[in-house]
PDB file of N, CA and C in Angstrom:
ATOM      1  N   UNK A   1     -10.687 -13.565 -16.255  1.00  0.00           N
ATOM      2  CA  UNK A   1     -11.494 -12.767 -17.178  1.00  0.00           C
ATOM      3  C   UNK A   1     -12.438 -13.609 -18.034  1.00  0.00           C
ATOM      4  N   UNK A   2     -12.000 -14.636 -18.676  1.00  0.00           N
ATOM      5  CA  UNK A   2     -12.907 -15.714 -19.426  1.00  0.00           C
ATOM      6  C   UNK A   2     -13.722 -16.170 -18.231  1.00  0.00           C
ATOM      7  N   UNK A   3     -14.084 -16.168 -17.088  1.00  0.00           N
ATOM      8  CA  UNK A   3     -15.212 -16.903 -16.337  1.00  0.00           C
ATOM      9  C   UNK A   3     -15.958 -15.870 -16.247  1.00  0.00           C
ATOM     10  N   UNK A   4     -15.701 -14.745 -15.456  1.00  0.00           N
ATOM     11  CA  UNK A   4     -16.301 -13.301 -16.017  1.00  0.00           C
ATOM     12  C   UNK A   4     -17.143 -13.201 -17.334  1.00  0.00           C
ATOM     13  N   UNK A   5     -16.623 -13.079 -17.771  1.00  0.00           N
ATOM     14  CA  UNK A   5     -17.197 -12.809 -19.384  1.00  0.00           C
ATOM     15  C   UNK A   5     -17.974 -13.528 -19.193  1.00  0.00           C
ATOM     16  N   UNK A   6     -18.218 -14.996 -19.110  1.00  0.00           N
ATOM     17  CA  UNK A   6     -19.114 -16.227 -19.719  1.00  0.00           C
ATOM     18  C   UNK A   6     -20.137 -15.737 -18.459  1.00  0.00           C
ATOM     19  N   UNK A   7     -20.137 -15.562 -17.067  1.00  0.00           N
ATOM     20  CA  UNK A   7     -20.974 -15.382 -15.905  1.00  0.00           C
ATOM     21  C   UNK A   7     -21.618 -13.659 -16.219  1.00  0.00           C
ATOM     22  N   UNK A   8     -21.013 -12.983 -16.817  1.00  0.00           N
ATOM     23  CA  UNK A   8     -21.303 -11.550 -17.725  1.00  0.00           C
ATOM     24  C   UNK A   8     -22.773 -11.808 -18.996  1.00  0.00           C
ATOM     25  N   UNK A   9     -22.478 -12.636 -19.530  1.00  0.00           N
ATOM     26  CA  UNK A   9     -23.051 -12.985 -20.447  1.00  0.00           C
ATOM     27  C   UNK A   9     -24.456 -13.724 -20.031  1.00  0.00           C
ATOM     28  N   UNK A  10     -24.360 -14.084 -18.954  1.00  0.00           N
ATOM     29  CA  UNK A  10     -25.650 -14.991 -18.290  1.00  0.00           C
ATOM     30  C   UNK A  10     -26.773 -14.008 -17.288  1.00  0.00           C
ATOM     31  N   UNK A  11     -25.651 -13.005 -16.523  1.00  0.00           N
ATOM     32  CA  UNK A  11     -25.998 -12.136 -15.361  1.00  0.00           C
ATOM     33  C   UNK A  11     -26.217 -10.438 -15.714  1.00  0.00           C
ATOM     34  N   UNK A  12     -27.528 -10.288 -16.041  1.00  0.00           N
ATOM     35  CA  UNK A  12     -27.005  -8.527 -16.646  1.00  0.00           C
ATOM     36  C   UNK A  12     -26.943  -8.114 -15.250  1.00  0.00           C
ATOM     37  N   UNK A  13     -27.281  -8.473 -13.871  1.00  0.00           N
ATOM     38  CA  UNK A  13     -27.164  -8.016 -13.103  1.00  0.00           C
ATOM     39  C   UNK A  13     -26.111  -7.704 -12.683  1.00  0.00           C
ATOM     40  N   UNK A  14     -25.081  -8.327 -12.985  1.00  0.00           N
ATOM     41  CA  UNK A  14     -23.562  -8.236 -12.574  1.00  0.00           C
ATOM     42  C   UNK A  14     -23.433  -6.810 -13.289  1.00  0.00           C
ATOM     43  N   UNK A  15     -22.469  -5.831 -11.558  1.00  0.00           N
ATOM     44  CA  UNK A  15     -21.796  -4.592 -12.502  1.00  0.00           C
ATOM     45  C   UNK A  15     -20.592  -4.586 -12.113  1.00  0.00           C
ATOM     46  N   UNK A  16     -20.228  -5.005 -11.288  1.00  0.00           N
ATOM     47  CA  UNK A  16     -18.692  -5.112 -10.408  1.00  0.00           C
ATOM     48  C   UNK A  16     -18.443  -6.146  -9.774  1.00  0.00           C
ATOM     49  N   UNK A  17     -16.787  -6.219  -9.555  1.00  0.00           N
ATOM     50  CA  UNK A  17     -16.448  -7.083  -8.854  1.00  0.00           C
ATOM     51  C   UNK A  17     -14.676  -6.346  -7.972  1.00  0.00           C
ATOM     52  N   UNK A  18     -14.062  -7.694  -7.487  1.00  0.00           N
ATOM     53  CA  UNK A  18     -12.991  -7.166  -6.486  1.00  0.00           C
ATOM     54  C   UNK A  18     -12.090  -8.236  -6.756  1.00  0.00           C
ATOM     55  N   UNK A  19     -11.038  -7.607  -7.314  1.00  0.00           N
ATOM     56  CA  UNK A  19      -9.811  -8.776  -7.822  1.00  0.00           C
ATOM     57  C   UNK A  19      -9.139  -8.544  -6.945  1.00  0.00           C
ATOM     58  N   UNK A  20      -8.667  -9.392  -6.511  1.00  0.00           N
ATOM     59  CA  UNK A  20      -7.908 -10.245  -5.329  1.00  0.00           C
ATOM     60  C   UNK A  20      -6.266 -10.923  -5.874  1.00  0.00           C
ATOM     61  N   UNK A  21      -6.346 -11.226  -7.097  1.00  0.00           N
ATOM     62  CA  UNK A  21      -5.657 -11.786  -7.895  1.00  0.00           C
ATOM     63  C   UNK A  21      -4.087 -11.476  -7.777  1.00  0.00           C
ATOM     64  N   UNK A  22      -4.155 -10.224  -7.235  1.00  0.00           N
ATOM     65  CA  UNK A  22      -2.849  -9.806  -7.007  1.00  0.00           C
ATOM     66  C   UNK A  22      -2.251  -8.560  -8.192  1.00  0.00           C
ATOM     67  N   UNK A  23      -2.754  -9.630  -9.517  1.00  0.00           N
ATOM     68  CA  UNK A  23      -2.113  -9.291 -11.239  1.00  0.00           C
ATOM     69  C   UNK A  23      -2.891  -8.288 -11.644  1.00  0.00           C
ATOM     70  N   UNK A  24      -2.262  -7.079 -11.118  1.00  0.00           N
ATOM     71  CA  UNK A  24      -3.504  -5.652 -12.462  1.00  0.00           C
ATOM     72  C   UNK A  24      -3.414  -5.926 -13.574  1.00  0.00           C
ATOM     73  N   UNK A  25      -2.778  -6.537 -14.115  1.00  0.00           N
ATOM     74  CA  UNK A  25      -2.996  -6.962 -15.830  1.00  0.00           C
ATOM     75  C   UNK A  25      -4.260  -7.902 -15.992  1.00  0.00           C
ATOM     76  N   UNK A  26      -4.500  -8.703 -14.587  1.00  0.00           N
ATOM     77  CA  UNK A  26      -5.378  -9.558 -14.787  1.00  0.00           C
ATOM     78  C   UNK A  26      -7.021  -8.709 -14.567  1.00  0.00           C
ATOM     79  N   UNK A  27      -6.597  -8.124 -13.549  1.00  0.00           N
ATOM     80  CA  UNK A  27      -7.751  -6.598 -13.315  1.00  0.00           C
ATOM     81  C   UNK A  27      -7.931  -6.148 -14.458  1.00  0.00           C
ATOM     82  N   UNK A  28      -7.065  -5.512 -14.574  1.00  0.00           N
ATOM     83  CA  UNK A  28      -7.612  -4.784 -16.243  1.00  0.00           C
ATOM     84  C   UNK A  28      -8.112  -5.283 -16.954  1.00  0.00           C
ATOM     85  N   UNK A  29      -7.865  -6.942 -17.648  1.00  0.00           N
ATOM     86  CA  UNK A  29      -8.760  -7.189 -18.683  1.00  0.00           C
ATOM     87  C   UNK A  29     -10.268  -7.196 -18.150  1.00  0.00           C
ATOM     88  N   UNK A  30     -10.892  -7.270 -16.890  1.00  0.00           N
ATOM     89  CA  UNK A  30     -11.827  -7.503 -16.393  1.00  0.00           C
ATOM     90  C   UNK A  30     -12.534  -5.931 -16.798  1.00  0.00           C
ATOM     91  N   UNK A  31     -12.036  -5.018 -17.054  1.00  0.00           N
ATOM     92  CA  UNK A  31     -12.646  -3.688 -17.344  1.00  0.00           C
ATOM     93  C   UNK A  31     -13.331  -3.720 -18.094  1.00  0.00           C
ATOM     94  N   UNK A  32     -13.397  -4.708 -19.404  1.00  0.00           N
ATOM     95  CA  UNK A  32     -14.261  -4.437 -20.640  1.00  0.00           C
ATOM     96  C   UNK A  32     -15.300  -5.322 -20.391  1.00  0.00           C
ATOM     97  N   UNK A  33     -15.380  -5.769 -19.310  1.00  0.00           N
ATOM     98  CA  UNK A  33     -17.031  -7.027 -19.900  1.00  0.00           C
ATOM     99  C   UNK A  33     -18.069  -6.239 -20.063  1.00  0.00           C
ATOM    100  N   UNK A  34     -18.590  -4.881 -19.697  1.00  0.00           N
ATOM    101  CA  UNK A  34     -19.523  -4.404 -20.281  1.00  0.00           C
ATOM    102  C   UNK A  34     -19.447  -2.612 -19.989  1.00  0.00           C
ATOM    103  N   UNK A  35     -20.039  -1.887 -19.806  1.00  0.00           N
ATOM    104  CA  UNK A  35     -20.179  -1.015 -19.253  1.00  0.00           C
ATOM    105  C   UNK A  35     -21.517  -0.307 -19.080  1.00  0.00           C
ATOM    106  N   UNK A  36     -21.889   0.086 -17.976  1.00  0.00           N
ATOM    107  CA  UNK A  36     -20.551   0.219 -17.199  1.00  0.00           C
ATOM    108  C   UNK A  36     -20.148  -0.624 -16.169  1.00  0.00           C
ATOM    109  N   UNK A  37     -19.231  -1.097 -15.948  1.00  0.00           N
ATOM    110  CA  UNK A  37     -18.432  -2.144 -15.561  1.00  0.00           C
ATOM    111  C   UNK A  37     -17.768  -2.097 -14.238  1.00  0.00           C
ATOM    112  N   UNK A  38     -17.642  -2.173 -12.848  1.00  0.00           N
ATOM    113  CA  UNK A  38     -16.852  -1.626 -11.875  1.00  0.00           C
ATOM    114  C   UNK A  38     -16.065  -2.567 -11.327  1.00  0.00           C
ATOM    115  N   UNK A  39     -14.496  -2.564 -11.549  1.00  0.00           N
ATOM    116  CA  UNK A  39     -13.648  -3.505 -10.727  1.00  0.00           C
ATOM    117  C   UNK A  39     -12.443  -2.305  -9.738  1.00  0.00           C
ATOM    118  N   UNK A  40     -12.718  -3.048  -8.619  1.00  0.00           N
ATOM    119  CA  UNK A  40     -11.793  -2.765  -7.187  1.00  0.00           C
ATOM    120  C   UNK A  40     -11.051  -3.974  -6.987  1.00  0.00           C
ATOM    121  N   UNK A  41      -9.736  -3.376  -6.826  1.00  0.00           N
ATOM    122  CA  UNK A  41      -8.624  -3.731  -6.608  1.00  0.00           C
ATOM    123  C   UNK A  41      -8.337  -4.249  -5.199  1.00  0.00           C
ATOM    124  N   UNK A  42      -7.853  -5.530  -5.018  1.00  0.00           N
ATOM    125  CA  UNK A  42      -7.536  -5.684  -3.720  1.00  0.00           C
ATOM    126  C   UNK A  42      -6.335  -5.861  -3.034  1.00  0.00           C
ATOM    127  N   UNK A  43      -5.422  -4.790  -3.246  1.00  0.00           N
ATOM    128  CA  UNK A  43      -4.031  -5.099  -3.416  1.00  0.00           C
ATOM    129  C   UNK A  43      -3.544  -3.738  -2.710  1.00  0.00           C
ATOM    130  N   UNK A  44      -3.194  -3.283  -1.989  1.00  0.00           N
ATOM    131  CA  UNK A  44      -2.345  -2.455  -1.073  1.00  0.00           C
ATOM    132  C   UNK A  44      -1.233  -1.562  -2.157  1.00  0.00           C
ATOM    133  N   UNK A  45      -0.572  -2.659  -2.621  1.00  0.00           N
ATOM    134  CA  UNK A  45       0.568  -2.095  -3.298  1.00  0.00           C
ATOM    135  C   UNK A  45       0.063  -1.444  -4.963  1.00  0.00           C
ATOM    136  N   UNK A  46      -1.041  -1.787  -5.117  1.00  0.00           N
ATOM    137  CA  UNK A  46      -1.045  -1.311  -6.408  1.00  0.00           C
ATOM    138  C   UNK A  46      -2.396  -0.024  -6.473  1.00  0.00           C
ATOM    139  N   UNK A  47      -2.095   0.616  -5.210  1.00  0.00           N
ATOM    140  CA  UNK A  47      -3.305   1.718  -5.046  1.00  0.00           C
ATOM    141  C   UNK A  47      -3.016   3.051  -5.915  1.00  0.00           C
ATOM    142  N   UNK A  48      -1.882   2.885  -6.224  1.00  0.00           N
ATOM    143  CA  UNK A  48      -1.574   4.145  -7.536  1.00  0.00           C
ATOM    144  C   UNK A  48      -1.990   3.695  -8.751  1.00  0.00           C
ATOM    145  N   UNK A  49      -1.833   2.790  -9.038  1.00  0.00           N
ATOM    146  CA  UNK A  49      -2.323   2.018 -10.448  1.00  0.00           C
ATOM    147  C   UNK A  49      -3.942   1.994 -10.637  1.00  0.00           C
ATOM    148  N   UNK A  50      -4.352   1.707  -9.563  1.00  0.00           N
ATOM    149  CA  UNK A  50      -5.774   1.508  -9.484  1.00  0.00           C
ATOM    150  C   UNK A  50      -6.468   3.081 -10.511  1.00  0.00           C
ATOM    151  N   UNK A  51      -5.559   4.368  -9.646  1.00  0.00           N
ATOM    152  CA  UNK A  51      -6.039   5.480 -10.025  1.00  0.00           C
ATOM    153  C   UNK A  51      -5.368   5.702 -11.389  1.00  0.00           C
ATOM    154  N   UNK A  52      -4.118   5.148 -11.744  1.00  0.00           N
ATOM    155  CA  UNK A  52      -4.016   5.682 -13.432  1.00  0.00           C
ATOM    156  C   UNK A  52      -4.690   4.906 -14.475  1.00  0.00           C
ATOM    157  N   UNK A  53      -4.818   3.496 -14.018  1.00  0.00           N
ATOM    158  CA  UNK A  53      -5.632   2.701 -15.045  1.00  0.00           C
ATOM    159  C   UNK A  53      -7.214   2.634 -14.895  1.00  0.00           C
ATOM    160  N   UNK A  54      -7.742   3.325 -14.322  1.00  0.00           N
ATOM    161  CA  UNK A  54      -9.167   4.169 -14.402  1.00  0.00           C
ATOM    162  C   UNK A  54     -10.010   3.138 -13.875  1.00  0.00           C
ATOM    163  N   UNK A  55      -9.966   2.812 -12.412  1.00  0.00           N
ATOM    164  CA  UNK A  55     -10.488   1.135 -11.916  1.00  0.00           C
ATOM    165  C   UNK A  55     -11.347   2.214 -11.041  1.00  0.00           C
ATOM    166  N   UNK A  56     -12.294   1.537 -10.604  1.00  0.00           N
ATOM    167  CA  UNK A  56     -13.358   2.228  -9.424  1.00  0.00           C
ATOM    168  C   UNK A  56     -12.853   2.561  -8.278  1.00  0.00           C
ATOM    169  N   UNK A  57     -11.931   1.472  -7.959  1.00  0.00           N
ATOM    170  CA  UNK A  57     -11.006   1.849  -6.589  1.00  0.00           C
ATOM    171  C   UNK A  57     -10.273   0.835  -6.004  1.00  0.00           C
ATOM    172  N   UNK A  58     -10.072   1.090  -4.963  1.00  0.00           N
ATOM    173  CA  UNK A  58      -9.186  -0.210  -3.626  1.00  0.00           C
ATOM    174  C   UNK A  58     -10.032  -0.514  -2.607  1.00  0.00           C
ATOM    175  N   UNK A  59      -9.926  -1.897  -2.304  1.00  0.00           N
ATOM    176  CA  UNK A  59     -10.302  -2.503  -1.365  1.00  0.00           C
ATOM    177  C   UNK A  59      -9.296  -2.913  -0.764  1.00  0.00           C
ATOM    178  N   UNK A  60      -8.616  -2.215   0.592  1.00  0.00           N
ATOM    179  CA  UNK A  60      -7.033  -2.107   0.886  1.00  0.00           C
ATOM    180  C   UNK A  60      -6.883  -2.284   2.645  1.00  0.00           C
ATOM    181  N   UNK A  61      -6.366  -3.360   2.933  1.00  0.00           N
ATOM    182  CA  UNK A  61      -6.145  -3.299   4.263  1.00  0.00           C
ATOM    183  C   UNK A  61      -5.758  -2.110   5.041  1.00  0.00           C
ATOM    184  N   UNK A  62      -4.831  -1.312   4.168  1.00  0.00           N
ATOM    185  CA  UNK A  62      -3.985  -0.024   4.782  1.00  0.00           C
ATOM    186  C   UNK A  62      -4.989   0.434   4.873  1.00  0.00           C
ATOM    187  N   UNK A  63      -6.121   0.588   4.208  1.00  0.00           N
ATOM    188  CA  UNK A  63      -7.172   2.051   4.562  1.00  0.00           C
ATOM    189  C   UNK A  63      -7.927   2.125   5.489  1.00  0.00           C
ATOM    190  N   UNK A  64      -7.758   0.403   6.028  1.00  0.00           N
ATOM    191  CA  UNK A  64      -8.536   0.679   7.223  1.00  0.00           C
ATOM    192  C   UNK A  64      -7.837   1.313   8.781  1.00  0.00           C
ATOM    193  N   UNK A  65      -6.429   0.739   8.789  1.00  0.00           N
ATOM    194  CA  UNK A  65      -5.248   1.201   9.695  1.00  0.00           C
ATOM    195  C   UNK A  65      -4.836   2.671   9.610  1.00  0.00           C
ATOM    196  N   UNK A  66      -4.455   3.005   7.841  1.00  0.00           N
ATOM    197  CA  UNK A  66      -3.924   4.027   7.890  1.00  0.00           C
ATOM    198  C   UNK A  66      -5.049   5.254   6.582  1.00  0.00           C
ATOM    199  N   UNK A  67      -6.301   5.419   6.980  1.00  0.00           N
ATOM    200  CA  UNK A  67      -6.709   6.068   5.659  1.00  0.00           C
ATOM    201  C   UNK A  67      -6.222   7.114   5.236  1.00  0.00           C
ATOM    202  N   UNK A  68      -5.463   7.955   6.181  1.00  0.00           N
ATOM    203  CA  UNK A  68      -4.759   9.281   5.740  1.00  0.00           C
ATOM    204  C   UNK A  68      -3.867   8.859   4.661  1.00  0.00           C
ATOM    205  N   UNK A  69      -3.541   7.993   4.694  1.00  0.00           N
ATOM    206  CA  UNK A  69      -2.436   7.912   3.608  1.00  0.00           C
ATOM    207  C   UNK A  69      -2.976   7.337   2.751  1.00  0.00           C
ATOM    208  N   UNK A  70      -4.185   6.493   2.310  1.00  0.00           N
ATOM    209  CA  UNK A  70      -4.572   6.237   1.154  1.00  0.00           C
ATOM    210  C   UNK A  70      -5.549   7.661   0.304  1.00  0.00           C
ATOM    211  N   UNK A  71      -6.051   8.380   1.173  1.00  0.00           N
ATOM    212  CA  UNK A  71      -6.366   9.767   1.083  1.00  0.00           C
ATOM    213  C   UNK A  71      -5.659  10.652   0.658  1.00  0.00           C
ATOM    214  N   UNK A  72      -4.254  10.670   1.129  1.00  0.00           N
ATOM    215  CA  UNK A  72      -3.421  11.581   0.508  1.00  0.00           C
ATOM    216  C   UNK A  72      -2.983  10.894  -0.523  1.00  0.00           C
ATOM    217  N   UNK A  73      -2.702  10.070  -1.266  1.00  0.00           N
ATOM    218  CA  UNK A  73      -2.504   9.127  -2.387  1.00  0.00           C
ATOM    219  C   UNK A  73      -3.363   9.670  -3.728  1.00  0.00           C
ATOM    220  N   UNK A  74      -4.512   9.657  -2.968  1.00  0.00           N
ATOM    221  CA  UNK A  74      -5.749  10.411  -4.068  1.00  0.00           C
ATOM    222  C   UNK A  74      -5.560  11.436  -4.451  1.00  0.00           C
ATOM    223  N   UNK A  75      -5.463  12.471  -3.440  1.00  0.00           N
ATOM    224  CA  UNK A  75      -5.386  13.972  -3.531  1.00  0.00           C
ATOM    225  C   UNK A  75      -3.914  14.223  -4.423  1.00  0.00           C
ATOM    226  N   UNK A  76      -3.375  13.494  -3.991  1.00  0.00           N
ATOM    227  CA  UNK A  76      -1.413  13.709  -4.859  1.00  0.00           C
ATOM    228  C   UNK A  76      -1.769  13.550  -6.200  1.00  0.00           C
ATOM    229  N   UNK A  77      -2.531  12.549  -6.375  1.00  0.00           N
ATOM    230  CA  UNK A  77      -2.795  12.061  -7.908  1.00  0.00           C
ATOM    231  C   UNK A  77      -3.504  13.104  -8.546  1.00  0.00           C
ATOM    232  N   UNK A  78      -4.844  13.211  -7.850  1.00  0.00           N
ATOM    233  CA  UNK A  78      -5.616  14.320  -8.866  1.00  0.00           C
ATOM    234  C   UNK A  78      -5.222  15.714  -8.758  1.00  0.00           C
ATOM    235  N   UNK A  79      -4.007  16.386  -8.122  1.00  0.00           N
ATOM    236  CA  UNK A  79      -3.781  17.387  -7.957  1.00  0.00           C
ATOM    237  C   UNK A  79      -2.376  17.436  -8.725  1.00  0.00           C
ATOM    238  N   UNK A  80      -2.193  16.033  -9.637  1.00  0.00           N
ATOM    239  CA  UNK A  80      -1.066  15.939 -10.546  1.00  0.00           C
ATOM    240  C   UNK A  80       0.069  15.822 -10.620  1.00  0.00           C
ATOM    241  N   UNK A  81       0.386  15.761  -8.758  1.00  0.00           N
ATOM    242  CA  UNK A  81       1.502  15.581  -8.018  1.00  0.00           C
ATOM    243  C   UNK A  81       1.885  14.176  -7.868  1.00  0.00           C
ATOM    244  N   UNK A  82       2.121  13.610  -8.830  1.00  0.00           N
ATOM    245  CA  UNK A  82       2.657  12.337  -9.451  1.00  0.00           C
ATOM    246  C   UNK A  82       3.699  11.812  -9.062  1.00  0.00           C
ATOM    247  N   UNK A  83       4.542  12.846  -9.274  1.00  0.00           N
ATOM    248  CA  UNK A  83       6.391  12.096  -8.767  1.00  0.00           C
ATOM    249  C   UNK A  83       6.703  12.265  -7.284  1.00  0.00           C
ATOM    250  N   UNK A  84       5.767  12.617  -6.276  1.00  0.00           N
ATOM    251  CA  UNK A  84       5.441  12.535  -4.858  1.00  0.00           C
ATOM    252  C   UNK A  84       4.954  10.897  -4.514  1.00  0.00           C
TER     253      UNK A  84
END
C-alpha cells in the first residue's frame, strides 16, 4: 500500500490495480488511494470477501474452468443468500 500511494501520488492516471498478495487486509488498505479507486483480487479463495468488502472484483483461476460457480457466488450474495 505505501508504494501505491507514493506511485498514486505521481500517476493520476493510475485507477486500478490486481493484488496478488494473497492478504485482503493487504487489498483493502489499497482501496483508499483515491477515488475512484479499483482493486481486483487475485485469490480464488477469497471471492466472497471480494463482494462484502466492496472490491471491483476477482481475477480467479476458477472462473475460467468453472464460471458457473463464480456466477452463482454473485447471484447468492446479492440475492442475500449468504449462509449458502
Amino acid at each position: 500500500p505505501e508504494l501505491l500511494n507514493r506511485l498514486a501520488a505521481k500517476h493520476g492516471n493510475l485507477v486500478g490495480m490486481k493484488d496478488s498478495s494473497g492478504d485482503i487486509d493487504t487489498a483493502a488498505a489499497c482501496l483508499s488511494v483515491r477515488e475512484p479507486f479499483s482493486v481486483y483480487v487475485g485469490k480464488d479463495t477469497h471471492s466472497f470477501q471480494v463482494l462484502e468488502r466492496g472490491f471491483a472484483g476477482s481475477v480467479t483461476g476458477a472462473g475460467s474452468s468453472f464460471p458457473e460457480l463464480m456466477v452463482w457466488i454473485r447471484l447468492a450474495w446479492e440475492s442475500g443468500r449468504v449462509s449458502e
